[in-house]
PDB file of N, CA and C in Angstrom:
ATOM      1  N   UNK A   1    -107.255-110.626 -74.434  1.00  0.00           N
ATOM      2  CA  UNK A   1    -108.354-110.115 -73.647  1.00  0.00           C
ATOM      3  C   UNK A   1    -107.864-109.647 -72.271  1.00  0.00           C
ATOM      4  N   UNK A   2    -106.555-110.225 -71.838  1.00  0.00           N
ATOM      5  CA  UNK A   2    -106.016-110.235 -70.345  1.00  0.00           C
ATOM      6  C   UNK A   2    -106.171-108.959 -70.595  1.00  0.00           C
ATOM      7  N   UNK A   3    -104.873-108.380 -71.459  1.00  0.00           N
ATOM      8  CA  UNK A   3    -104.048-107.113 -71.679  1.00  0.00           C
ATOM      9  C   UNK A   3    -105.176-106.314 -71.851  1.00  0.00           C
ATOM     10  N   UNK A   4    -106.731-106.260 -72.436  1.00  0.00           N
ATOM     11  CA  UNK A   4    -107.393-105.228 -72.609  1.00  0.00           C
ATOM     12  C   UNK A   4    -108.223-105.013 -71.308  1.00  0.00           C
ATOM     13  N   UNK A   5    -108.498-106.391 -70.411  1.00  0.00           N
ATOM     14  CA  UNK A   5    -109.173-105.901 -69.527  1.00  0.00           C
ATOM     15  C   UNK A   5    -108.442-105.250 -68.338  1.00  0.00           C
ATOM     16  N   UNK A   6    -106.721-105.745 -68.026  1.00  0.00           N
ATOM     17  CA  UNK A   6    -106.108-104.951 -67.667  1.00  0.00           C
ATOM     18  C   UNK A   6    -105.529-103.636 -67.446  1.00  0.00           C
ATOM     19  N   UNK A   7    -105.780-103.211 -68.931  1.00  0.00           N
ATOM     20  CA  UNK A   7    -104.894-101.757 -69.409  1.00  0.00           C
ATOM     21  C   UNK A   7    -105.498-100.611 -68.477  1.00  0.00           C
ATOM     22  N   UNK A   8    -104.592 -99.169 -68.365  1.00  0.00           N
ATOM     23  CA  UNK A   8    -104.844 -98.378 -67.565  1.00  0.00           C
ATOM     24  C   UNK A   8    -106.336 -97.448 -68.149  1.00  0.00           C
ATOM     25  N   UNK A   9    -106.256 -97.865 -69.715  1.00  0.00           N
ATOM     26  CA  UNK A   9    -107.604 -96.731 -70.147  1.00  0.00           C
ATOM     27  C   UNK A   9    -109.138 -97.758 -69.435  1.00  0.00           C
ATOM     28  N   UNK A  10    -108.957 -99.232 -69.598  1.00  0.00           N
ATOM     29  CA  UNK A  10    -109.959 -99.741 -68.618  1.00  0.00           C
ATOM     30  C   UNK A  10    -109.990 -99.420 -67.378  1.00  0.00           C
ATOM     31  N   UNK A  11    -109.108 -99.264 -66.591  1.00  0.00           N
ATOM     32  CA  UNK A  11    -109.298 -98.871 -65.235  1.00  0.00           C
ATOM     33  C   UNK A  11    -109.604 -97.658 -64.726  1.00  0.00           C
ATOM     34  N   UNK A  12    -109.036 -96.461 -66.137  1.00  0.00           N
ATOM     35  CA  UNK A  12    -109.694 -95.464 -65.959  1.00  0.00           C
ATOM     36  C   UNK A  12    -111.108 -95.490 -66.203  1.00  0.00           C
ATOM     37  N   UNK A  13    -111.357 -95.792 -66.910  1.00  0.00           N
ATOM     38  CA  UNK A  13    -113.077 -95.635 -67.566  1.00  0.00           C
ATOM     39  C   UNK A  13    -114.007 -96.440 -66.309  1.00  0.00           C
ATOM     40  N   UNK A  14    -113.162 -97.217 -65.736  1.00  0.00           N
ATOM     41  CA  UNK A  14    -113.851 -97.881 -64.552  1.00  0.00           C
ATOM     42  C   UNK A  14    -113.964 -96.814 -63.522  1.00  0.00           C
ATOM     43  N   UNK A  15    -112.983 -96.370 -63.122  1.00  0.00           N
ATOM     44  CA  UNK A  15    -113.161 -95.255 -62.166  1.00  0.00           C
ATOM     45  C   UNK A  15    -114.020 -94.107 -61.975  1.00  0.00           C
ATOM     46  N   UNK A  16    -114.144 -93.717 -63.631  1.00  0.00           N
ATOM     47  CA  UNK A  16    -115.420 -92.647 -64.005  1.00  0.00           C
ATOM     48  C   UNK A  16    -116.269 -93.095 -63.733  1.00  0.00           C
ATOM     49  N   UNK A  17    -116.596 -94.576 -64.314  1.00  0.00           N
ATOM     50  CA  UNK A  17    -118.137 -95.096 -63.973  1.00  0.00           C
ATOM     51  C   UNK A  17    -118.592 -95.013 -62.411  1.00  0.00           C
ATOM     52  N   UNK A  18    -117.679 -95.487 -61.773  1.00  0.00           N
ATOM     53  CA  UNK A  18    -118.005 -95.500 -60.589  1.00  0.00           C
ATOM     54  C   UNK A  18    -118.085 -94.301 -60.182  1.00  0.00           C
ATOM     55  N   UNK A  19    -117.650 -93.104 -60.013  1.00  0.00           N
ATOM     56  CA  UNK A  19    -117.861 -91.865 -60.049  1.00  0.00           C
ATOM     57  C   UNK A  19    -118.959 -90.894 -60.101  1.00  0.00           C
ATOM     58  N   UNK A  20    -119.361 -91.597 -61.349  1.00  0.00           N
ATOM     59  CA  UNK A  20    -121.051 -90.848 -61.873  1.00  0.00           C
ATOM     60  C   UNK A  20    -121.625 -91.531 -61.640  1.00  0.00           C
ATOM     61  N   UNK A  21    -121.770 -92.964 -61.184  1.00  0.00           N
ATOM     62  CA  UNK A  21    -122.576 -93.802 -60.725  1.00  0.00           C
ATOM     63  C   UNK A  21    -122.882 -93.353 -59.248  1.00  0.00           C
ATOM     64  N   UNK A  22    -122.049 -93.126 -58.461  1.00  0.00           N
ATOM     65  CA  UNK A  22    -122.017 -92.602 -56.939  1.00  0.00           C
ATOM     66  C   UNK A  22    -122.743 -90.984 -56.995  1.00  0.00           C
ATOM     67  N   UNK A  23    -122.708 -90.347 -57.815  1.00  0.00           N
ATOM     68  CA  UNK A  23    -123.010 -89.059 -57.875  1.00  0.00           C
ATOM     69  C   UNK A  23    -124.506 -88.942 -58.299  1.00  0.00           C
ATOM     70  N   UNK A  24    -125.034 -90.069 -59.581  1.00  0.00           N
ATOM     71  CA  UNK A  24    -126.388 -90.066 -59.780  1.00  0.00           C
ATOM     72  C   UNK A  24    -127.549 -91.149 -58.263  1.00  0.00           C
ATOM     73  N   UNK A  25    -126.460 -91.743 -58.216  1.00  0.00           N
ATOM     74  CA  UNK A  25    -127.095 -92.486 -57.148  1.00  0.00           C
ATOM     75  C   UNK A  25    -127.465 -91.124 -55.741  1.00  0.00           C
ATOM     76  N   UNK A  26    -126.333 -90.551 -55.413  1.00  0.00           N
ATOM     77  CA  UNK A  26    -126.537 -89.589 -54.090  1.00  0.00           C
ATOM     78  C   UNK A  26    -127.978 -88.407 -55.271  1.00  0.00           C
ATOM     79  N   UNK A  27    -127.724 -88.218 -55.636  1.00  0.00           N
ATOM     80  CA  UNK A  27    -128.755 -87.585 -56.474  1.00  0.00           C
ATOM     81  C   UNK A  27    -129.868 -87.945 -55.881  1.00  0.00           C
ATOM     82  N   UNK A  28    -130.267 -88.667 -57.281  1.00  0.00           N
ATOM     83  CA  UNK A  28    -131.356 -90.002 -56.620  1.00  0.00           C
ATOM     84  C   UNK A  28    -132.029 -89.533 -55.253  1.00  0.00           C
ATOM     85  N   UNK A  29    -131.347 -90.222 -53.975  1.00  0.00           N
ATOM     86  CA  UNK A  29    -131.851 -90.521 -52.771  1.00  0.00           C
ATOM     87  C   UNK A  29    -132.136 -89.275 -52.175  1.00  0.00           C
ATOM     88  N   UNK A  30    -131.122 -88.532 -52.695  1.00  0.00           N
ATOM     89  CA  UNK A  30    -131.396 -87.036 -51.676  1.00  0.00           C
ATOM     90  C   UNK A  30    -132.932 -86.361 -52.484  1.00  0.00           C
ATOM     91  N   UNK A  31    -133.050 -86.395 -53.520  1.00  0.00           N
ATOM     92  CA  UNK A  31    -134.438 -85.898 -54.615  1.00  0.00           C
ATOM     93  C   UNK A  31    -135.648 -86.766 -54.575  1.00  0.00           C
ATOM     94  N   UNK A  32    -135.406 -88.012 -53.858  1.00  0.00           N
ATOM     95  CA  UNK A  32    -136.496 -88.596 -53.544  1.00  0.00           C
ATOM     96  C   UNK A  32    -137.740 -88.584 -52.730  1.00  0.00           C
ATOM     97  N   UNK A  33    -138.991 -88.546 -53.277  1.00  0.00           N
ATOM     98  CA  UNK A  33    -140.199 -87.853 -52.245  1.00  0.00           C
ATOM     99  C   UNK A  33    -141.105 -89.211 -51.971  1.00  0.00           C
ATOM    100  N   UNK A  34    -141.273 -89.227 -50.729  1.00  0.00           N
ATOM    101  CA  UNK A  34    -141.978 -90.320 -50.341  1.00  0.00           C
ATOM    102  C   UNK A  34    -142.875 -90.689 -50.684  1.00  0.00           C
ATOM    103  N   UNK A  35    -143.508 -91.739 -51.530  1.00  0.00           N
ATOM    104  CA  UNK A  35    -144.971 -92.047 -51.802  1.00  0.00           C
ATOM    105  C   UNK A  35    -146.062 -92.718 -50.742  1.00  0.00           C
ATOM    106  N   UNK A  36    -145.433 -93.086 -50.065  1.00  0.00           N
ATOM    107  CA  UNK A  36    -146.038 -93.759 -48.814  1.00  0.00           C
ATOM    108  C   UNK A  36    -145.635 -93.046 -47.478  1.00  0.00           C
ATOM    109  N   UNK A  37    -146.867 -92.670 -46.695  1.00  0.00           N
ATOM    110  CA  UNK A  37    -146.699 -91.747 -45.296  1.00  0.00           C
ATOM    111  C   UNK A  37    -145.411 -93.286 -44.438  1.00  0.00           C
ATOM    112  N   UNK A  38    -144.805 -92.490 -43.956  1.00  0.00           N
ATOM    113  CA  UNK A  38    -143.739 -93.301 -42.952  1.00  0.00           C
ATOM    114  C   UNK A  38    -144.050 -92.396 -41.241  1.00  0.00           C
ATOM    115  N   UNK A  39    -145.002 -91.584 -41.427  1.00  0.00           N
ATOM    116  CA  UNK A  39    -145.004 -91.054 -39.894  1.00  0.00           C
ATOM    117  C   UNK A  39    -145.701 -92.334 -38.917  1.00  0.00           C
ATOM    118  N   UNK A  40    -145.328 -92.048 -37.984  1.00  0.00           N
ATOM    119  CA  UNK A  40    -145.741 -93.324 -36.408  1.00  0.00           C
ATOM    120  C   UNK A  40    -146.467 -92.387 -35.412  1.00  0.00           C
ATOM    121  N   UNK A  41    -147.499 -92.893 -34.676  1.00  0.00           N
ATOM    122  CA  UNK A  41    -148.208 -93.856 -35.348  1.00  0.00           C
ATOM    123  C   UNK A  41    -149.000 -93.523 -36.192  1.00  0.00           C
ATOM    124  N   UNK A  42    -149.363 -94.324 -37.397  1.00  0.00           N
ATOM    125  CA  UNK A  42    -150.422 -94.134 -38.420  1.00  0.00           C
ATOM    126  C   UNK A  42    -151.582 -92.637 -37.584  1.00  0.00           C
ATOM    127  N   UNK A  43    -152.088 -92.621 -38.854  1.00  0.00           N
ATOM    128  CA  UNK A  43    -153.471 -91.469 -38.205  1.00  0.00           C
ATOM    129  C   UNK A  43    -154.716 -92.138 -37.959  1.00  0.00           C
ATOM    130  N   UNK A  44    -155.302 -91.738 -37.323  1.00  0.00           N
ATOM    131  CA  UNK A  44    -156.623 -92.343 -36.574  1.00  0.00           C
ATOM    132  C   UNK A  44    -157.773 -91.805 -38.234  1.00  0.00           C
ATOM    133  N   UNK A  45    -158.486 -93.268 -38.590  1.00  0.00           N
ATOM    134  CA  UNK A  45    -159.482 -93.129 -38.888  1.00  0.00           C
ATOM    135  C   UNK A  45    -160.988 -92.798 -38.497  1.00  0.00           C
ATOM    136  N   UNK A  46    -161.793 -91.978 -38.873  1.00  0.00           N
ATOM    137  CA  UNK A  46    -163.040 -91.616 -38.587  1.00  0.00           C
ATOM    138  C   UNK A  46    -164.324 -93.237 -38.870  1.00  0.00           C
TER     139      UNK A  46
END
């Protein structure tokens, strides 16, 4: 199990993950639309 979790094709495949993981994540945040107003201060109710 050492030798397989060691080997270079695991560390590659690790590297991808992290890769497209970082890339769907920046995705994500940048495509994200606010559901809740965040402007200050709130708006005056009638």
């Amino acid at each position: 199990m050492d030798e397989i979790l060691t080997s270079k094709q695991v560390a590659d495949l690790v590297a991808d993950q992290h890769t497209v993981m970082t890339a769907v994540h920046a995705f994500t945040v940048e495509h994200t639309e606010p559901v809740i107003g965040t402007g200050w201060p709130p708006p005056v109710r009638p």
